[in-house]
PDB file of N, CA and C in Angstrom:
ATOM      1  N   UNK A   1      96.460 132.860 117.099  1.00  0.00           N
ATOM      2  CA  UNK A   1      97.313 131.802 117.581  1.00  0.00           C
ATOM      3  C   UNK A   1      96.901 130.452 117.000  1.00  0.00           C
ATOM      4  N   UNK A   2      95.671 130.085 116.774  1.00  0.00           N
ATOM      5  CA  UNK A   2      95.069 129.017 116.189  1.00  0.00           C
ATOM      6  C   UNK A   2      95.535 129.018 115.166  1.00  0.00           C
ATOM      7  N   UNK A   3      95.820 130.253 114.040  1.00  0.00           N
ATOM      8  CA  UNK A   3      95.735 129.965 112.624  1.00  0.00           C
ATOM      9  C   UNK A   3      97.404 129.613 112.680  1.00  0.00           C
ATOM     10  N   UNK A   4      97.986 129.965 113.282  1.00  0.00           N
ATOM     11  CA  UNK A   4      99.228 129.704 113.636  1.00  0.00           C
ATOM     12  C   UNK A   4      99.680 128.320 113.978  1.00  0.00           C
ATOM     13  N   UNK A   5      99.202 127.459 114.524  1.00  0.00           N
ATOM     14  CA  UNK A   5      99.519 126.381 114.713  1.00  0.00           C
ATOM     15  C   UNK A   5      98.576 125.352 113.364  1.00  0.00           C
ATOM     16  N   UNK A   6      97.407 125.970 113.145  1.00  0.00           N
ATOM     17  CA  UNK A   6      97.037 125.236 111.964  1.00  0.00           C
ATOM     18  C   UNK A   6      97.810 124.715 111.149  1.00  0.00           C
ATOM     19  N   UNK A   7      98.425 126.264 110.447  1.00  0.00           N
ATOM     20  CA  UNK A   7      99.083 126.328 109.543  1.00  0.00           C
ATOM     21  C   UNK A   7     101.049 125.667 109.654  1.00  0.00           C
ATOM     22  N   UNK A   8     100.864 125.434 111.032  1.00  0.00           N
ATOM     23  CA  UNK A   8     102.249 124.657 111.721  1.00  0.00           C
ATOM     24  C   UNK A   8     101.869 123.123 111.065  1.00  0.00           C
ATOM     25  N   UNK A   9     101.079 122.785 111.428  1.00  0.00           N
ATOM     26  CA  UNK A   9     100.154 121.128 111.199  1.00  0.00           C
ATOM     27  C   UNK A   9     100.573 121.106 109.453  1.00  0.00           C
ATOM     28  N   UNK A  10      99.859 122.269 108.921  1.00  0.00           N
ATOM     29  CA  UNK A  10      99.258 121.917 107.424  1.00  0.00           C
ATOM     30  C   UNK A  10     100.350 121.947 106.718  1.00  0.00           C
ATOM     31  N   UNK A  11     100.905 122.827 106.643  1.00  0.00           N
ATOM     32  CA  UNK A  11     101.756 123.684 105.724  1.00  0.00           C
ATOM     33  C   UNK A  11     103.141 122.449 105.442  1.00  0.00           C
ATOM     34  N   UNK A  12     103.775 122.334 104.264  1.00  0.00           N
ATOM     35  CA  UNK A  12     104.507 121.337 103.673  1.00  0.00           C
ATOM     36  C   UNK A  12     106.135 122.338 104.187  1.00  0.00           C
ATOM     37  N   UNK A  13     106.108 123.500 104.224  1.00  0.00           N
ATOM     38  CA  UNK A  13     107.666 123.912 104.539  1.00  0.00           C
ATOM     39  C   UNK A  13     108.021 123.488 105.855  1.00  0.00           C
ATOM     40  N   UNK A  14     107.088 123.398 106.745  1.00  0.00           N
ATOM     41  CA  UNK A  14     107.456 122.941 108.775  1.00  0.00           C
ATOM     42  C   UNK A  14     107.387 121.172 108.572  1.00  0.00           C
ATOM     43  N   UNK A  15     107.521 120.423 107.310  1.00  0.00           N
ATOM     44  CA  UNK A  15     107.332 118.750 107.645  1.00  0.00           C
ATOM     45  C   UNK A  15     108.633 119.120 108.235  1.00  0.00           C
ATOM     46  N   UNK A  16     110.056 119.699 108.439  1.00  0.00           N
ATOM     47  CA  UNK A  16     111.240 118.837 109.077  1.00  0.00           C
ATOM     48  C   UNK A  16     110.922 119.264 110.535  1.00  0.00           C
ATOM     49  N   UNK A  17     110.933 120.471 110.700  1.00  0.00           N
ATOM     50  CA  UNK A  17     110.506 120.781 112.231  1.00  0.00           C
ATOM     51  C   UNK A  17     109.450 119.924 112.745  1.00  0.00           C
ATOM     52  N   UNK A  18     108.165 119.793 112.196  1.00  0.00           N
ATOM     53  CA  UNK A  18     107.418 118.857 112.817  1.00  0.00           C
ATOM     54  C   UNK A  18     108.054 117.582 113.095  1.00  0.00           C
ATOM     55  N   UNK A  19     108.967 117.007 112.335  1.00  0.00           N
ATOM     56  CA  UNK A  19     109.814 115.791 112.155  1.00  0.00           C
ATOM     57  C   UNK A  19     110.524 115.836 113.692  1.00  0.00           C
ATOM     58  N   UNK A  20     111.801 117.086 113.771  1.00  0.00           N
ATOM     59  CA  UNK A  20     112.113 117.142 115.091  1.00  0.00           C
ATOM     60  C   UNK A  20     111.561 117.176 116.002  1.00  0.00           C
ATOM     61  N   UNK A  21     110.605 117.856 115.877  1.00  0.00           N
ATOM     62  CA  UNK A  21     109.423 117.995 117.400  1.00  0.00           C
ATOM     63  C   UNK A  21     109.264 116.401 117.509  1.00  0.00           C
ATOM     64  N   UNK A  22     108.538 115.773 116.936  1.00  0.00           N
ATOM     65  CA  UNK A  22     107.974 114.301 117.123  1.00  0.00           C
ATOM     66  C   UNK A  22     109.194 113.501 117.661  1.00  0.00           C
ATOM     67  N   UNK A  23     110.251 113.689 116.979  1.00  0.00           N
ATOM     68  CA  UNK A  23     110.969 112.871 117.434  1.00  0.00           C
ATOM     69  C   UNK A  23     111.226 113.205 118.901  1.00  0.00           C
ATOM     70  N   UNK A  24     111.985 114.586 118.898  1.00  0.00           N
ATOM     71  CA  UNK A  24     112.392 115.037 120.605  1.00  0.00           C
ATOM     72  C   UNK A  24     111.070 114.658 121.953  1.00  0.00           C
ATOM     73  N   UNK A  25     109.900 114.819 121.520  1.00  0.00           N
ATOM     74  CA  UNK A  25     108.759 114.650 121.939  1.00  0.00           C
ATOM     75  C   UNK A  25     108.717 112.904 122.286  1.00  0.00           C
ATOM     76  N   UNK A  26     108.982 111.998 121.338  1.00  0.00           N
ATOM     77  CA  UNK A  26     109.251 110.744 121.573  1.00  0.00           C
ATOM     78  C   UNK A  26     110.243 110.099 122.560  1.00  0.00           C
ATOM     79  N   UNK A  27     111.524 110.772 122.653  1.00  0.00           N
ATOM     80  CA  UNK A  27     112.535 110.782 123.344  1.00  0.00           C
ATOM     81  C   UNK A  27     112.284 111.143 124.809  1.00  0.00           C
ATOM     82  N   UNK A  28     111.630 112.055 124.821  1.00  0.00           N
ATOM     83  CA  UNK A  28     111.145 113.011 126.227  1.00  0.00           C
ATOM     84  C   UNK A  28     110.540 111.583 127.259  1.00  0.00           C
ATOM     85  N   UNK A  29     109.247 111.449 126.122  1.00  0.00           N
ATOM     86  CA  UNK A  29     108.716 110.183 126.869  1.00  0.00           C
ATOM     87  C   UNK A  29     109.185 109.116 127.178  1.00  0.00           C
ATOM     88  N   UNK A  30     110.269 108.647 126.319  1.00  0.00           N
ATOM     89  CA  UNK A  30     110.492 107.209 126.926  1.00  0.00           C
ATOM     90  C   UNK A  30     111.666 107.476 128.139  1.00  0.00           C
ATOM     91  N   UNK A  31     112.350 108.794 127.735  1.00  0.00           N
ATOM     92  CA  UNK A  31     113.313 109.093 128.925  1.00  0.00           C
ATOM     93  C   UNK A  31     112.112 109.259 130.900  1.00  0.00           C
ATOM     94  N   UNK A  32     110.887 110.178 130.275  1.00  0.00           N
ATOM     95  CA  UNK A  32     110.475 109.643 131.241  1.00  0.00           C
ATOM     96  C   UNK A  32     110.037 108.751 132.004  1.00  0.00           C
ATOM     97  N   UNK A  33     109.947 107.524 131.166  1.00  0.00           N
ATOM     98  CA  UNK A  33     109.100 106.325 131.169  1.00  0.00           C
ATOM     99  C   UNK A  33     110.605 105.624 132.112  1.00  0.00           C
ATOM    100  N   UNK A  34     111.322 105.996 131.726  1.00  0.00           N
ATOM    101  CA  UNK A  34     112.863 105.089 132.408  1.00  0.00           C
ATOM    102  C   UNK A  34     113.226 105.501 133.755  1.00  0.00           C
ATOM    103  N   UNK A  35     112.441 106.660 133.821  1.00  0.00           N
ATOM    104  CA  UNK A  35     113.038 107.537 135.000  1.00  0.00           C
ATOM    105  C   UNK A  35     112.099 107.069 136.022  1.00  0.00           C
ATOM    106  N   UNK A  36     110.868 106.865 135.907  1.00  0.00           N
ATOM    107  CA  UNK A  36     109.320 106.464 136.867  1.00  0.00           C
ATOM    108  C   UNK A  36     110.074 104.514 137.092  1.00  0.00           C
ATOM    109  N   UNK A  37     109.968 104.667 138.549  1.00  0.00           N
ATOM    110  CA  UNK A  37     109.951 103.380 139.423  1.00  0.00           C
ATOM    111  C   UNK A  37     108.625 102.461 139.234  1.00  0.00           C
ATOM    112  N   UNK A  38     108.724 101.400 138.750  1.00  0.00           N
ATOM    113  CA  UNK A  38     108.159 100.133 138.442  1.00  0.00           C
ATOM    114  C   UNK A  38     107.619  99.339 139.641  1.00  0.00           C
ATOM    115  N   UNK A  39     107.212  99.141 140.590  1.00  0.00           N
ATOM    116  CA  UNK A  39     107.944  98.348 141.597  1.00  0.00           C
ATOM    117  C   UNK A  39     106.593  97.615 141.622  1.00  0.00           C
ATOM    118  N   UNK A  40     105.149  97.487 141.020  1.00  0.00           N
ATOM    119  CA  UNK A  40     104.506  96.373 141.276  1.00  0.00           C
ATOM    120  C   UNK A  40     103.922  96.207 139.689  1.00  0.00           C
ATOM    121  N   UNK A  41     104.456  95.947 138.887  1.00  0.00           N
ATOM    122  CA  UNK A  41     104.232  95.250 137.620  1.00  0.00           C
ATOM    123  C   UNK A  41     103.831  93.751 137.543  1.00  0.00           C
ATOM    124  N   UNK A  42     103.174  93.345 136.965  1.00  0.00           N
ATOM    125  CA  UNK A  42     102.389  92.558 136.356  1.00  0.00           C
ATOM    126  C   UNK A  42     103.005  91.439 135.761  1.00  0.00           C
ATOM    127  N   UNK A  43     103.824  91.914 134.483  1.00  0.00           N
ATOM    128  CA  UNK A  43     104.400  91.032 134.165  1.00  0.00           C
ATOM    129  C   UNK A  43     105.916  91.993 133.578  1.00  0.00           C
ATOM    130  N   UNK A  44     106.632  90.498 133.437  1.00  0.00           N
ATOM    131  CA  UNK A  44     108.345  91.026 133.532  1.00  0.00           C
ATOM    132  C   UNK A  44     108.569  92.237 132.710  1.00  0.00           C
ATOM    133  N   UNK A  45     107.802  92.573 131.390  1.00  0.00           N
ATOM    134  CA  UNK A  45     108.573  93.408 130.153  1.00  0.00           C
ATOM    135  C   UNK A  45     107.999  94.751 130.548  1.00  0.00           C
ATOM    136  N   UNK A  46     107.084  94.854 131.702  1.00  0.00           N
ATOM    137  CA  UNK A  46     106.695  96.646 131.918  1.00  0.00           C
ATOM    138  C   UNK A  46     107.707  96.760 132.760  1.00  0.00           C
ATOM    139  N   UNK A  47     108.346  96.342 132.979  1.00  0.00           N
ATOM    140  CA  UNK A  47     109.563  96.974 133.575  1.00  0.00           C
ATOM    141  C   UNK A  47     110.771  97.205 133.350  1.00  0.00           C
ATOM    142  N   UNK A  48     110.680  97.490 131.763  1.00  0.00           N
ATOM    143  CA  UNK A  48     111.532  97.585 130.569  1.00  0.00           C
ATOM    144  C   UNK A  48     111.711  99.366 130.451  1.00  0.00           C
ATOM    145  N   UNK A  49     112.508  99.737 130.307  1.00  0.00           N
ATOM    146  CA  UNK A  49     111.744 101.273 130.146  1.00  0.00           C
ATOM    147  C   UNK A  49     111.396 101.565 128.598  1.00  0.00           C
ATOM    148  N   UNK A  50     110.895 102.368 128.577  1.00  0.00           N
ATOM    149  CA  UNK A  50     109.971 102.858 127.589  1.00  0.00           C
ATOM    150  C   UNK A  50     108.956 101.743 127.052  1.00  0.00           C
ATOM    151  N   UNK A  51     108.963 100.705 127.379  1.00  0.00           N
ATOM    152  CA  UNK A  51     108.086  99.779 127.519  1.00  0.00           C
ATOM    153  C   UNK A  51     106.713  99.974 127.197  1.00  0.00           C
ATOM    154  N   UNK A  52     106.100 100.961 127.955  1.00  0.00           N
ATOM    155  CA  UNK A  52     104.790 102.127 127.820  1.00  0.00           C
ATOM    156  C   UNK A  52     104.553 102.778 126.540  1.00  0.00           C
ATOM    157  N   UNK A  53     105.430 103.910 126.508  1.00  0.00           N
ATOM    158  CA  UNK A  53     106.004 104.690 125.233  1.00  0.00           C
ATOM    159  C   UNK A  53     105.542 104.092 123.932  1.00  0.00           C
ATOM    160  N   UNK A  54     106.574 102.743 123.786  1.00  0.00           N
ATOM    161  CA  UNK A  54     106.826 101.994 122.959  1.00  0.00           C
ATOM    162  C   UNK A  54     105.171 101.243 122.349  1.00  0.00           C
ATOM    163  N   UNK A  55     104.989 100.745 123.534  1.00  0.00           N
ATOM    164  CA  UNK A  55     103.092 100.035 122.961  1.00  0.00           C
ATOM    165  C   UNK A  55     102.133 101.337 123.103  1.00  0.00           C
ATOM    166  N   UNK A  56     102.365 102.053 123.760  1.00  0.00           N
ATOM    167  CA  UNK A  56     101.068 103.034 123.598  1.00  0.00           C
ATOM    168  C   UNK A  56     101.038 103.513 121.880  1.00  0.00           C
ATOM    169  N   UNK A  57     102.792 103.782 121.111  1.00  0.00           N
ATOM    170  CA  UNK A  57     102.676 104.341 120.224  1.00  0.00           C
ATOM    171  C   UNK A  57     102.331 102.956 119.053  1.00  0.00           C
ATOM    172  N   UNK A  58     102.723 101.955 119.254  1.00  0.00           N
ATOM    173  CA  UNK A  58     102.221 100.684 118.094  1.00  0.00           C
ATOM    174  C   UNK A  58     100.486 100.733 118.776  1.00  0.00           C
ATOM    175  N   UNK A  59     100.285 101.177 119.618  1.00  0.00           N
ATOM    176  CA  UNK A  59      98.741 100.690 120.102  1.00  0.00           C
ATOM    177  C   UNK A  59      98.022 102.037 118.807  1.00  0.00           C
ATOM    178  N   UNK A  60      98.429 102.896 119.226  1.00  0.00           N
ATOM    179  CA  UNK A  60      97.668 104.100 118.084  1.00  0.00           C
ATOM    180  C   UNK A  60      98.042 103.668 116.606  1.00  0.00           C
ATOM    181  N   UNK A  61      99.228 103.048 116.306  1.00  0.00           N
ATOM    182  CA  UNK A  61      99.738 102.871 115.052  1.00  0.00           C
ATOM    183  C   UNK A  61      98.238 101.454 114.781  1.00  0.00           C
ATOM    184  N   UNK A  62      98.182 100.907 115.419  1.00  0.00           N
ATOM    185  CA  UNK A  62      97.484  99.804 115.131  1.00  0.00           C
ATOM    186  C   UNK A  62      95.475 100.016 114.601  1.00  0.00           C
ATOM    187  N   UNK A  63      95.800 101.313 115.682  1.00  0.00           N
ATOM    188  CA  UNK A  63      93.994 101.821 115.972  1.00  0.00           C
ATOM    189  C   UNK A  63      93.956 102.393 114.183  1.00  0.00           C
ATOM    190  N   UNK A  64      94.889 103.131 113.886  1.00  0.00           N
ATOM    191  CA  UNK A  64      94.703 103.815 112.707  1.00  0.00           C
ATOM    192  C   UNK A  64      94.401 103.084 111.782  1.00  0.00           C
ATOM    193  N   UNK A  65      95.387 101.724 111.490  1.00  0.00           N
ATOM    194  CA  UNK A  65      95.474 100.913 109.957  1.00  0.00           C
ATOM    195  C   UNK A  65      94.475 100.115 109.805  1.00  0.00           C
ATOM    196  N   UNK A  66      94.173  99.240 111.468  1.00  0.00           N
ATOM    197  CA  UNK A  66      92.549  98.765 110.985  1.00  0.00           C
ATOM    198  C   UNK A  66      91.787  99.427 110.696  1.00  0.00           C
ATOM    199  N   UNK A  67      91.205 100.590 111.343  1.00  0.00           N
ATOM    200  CA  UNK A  67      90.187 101.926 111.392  1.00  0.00           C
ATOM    201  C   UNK A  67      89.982 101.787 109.797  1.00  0.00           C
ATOM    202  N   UNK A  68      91.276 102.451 109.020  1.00  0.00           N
ATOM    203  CA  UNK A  68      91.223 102.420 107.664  1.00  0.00           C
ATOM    204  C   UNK A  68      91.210 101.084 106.628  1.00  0.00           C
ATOM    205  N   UNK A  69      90.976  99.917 107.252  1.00  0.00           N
ATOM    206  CA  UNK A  69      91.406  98.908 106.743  1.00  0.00           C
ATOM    207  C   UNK A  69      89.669  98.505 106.780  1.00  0.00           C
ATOM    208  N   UNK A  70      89.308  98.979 107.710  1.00  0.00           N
ATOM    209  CA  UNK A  70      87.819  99.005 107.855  1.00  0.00           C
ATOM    210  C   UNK A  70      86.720  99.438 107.038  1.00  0.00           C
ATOM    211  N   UNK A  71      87.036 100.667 107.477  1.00  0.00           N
ATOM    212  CA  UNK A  71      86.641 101.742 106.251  1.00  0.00           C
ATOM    213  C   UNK A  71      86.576 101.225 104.606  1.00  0.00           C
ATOM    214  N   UNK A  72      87.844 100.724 104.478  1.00  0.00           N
ATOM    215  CA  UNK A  72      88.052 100.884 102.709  1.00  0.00           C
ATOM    216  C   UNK A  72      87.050  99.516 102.305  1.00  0.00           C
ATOM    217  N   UNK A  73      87.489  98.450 103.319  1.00  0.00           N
ATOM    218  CA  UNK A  73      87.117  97.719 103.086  1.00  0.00           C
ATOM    219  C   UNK A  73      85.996  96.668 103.775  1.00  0.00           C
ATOM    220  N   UNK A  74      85.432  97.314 104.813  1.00  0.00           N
ATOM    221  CA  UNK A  74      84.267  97.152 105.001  1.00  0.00           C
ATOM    222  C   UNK A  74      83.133  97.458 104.470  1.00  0.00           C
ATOM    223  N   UNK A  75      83.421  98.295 103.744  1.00  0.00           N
ATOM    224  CA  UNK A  75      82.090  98.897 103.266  1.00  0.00           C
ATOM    225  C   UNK A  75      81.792 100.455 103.691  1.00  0.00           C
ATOM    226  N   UNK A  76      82.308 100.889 104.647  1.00  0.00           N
ATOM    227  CA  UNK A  76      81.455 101.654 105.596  1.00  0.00           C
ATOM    228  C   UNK A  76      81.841 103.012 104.956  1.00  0.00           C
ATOM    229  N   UNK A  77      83.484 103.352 104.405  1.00  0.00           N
ATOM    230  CA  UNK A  77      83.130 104.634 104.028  1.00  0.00           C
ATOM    231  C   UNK A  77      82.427 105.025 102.468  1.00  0.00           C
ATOM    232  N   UNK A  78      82.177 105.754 102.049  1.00  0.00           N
ATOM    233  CA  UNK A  78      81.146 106.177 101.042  1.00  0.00           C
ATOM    234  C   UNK A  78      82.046 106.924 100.498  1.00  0.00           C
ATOM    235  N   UNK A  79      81.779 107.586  98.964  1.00  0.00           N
ATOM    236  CA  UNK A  79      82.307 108.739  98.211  1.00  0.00           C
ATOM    237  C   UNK A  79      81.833 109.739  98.495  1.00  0.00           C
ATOM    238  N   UNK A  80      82.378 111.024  98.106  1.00  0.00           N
ATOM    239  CA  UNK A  80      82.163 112.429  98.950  1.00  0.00           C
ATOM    240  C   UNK A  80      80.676 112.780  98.900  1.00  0.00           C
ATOM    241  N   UNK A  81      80.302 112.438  97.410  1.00  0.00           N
ATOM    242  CA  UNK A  81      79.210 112.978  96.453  1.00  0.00           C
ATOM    243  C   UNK A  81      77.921 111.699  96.709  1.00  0.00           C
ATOM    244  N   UNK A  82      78.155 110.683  97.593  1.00  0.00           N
ATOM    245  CA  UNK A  82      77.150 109.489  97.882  1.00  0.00           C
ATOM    246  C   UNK A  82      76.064 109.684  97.775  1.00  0.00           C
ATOM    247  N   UNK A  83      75.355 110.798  98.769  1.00  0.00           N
ATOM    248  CA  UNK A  83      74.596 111.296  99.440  1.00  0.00           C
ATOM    249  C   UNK A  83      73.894 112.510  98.304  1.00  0.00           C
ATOM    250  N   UNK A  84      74.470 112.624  96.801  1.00  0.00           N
ATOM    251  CA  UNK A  84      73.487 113.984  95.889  1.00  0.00           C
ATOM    252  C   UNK A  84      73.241 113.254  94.843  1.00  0.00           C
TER     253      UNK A  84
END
């Protein structure tokens, strides 16, 4: 079952299905995010729906590009072969 979903991840013929999944998967959430009652928020825009959805997924989009923005150009990652 593992090699099965590996090969779901890896494999270049499932990019459109993975495409649909992500998307329907995206949809799911913000439909649930609209459906859940708000009623002591903080400030005005969490009570937007998908509001959540929406920054949780720029919050990961964000973690990634510095991460790598870091990496390349901090210094920190190395070539494969650094270390022989």
């Amino acid at each position: 079952m593992i090699a099965r979903l590996v090969n779901f991840f890896g494999e270049k013929r499932h990019a459109k299905l993975r495409w649909r999944v992500l998307q329907i998967v995206l949809v799911l959430i913000v439909i649930a995010d609209a459906l859940v009652v708000h009623p002591h928020t903080q400030f005005p825009w969490q009570a937007v729906p998908g509001y959540s959805a929406a920054f949780g997924f720029i919050s990961c989009v964000a973690i990634i590009f510095i991460s790598k923005f870091i990496g390349h150009s901090g210094g920190i990652m190395r070539d494969e072969d650094y270390y022989d």
